[in-house]
C-alpha atoms as a PDB file:
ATOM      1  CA  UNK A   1       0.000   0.000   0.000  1.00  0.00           C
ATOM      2  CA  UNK A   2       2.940   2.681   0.533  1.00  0.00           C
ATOM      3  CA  UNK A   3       3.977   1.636  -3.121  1.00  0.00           C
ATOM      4  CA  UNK A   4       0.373   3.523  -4.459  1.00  0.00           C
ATOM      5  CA  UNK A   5       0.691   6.367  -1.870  1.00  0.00           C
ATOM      6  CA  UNK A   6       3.998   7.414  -3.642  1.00  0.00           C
ATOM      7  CA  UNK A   7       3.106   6.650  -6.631  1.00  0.00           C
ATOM      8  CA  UNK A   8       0.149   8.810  -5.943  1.00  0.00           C
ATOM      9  CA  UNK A   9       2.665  11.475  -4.876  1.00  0.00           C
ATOM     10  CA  UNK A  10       5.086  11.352  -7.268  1.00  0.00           C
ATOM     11  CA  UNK A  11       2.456  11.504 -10.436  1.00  0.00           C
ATOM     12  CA  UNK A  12       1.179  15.052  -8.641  1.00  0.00           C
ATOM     13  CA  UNK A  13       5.173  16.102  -8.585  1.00  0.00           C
ATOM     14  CA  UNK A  14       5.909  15.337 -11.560  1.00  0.00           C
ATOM     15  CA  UNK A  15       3.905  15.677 -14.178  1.00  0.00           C
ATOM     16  CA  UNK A  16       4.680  16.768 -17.574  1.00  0.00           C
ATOM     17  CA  UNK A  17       4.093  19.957 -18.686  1.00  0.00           C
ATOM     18  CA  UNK A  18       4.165  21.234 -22.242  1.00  0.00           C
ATOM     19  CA  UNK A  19       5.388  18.787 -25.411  1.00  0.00           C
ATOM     20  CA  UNK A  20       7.447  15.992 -24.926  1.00  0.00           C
ATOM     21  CA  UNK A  21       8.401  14.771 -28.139  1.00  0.00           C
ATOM     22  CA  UNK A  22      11.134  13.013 -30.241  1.00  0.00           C
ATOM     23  CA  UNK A  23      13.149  16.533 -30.331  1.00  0.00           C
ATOM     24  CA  UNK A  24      13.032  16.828 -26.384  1.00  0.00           C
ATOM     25  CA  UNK A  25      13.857  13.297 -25.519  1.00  0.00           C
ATOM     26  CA  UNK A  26      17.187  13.336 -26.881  1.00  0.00           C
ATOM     27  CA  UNK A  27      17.911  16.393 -25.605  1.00  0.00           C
ATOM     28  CA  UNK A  28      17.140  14.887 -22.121  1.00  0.00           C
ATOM     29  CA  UNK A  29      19.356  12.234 -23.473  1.00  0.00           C
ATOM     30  CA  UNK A  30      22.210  14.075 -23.906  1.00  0.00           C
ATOM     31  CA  UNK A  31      22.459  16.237 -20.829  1.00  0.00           C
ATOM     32  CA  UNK A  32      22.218  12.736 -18.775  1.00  0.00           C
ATOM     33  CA  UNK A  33      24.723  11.170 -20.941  1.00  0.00           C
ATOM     34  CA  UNK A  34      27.151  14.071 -21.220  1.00  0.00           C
ATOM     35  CA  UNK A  35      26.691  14.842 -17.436  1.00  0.00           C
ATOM     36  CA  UNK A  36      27.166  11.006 -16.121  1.00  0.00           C
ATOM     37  CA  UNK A  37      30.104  10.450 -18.807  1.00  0.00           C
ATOM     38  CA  UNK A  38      32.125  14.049 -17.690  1.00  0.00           C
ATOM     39  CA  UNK A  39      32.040  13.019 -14.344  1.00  0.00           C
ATOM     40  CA  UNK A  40      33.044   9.618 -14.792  1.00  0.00           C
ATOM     41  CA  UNK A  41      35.681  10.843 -16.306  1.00  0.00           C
ATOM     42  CA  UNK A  42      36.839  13.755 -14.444  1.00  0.00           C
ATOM     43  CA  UNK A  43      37.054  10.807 -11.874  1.00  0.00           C
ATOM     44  CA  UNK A  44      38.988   8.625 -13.289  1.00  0.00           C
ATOM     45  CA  UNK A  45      41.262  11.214 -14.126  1.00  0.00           C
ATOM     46  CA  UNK A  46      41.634  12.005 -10.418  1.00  0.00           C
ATOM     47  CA  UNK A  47      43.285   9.073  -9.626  1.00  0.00           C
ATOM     48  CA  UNK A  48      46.184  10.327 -11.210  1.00  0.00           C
ATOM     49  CA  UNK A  49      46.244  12.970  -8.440  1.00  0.00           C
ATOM     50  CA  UNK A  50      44.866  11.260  -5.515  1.00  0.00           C
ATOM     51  CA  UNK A  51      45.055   7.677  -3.854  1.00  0.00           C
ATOM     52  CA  UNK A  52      42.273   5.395  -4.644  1.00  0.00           C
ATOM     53  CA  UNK A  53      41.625   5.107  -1.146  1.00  0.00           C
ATOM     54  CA  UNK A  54      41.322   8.826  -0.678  1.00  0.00           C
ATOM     55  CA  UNK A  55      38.748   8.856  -4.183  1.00  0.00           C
ATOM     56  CA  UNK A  56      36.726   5.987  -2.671  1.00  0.00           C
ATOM     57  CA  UNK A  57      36.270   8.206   0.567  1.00  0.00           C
ATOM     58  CA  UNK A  58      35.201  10.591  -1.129  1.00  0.00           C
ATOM     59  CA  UNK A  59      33.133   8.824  -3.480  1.00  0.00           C
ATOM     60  CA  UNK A  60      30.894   7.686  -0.222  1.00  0.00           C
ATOM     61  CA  UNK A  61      31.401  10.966   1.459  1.00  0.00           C
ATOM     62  CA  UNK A  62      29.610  12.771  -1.859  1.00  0.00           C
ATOM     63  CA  UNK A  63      25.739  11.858  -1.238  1.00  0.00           C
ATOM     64  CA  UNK A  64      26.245  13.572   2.338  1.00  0.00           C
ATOM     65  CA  UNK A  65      27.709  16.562   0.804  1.00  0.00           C
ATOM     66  CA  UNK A  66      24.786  16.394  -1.556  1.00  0.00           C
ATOM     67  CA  UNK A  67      22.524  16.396   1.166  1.00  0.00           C
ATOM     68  CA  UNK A  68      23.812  19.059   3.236  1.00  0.00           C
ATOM     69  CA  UNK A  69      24.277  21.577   0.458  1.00  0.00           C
ATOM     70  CA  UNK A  70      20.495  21.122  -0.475  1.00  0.00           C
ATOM     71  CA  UNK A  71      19.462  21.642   2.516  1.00  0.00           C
ATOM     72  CA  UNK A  72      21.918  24.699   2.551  1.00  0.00           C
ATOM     73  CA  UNK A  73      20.736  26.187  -0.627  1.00  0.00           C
ATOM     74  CA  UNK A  74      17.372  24.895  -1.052  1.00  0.00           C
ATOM     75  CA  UNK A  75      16.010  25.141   1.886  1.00  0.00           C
END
């Protein structure tokens, strides 16, 4: 039953305004490819720089951050 409470929720969030068509579907596309692939590799490219101990530590430490600065900023 919680499952249909947020999916009640969630359909009131976020619905879809406006057109969604072929055009605006790859332009989601590519902002969520571009954005995952930069970051992957701005972190790979880290490890040149750092330990991978250090990058793992702050790989975990990054959805806290996340969290934080959202409340920070957003709230």
């Amino acid at each position: 039953m919680p499952l249909v409470k947020w999916a009640l929720v969630l359909n009131v969030i976020w619905k879809i305004e406006g057109d969604v068509n072929t055009q605006s579907i790859i332009q989601v596309m590519i902002v969520v490819i571009l954005g995952t692939s930069i970051a992957y590799l701005i972190y790979i490219a880290s490890l040149n720089y750092i330990s991978s101990s250090l990058a793992g530590i702050l790989t975990a430490f990054e959805p806290v951050l996340a969290a934080i600065l959202s409340v920070v900023f957003l709230a």
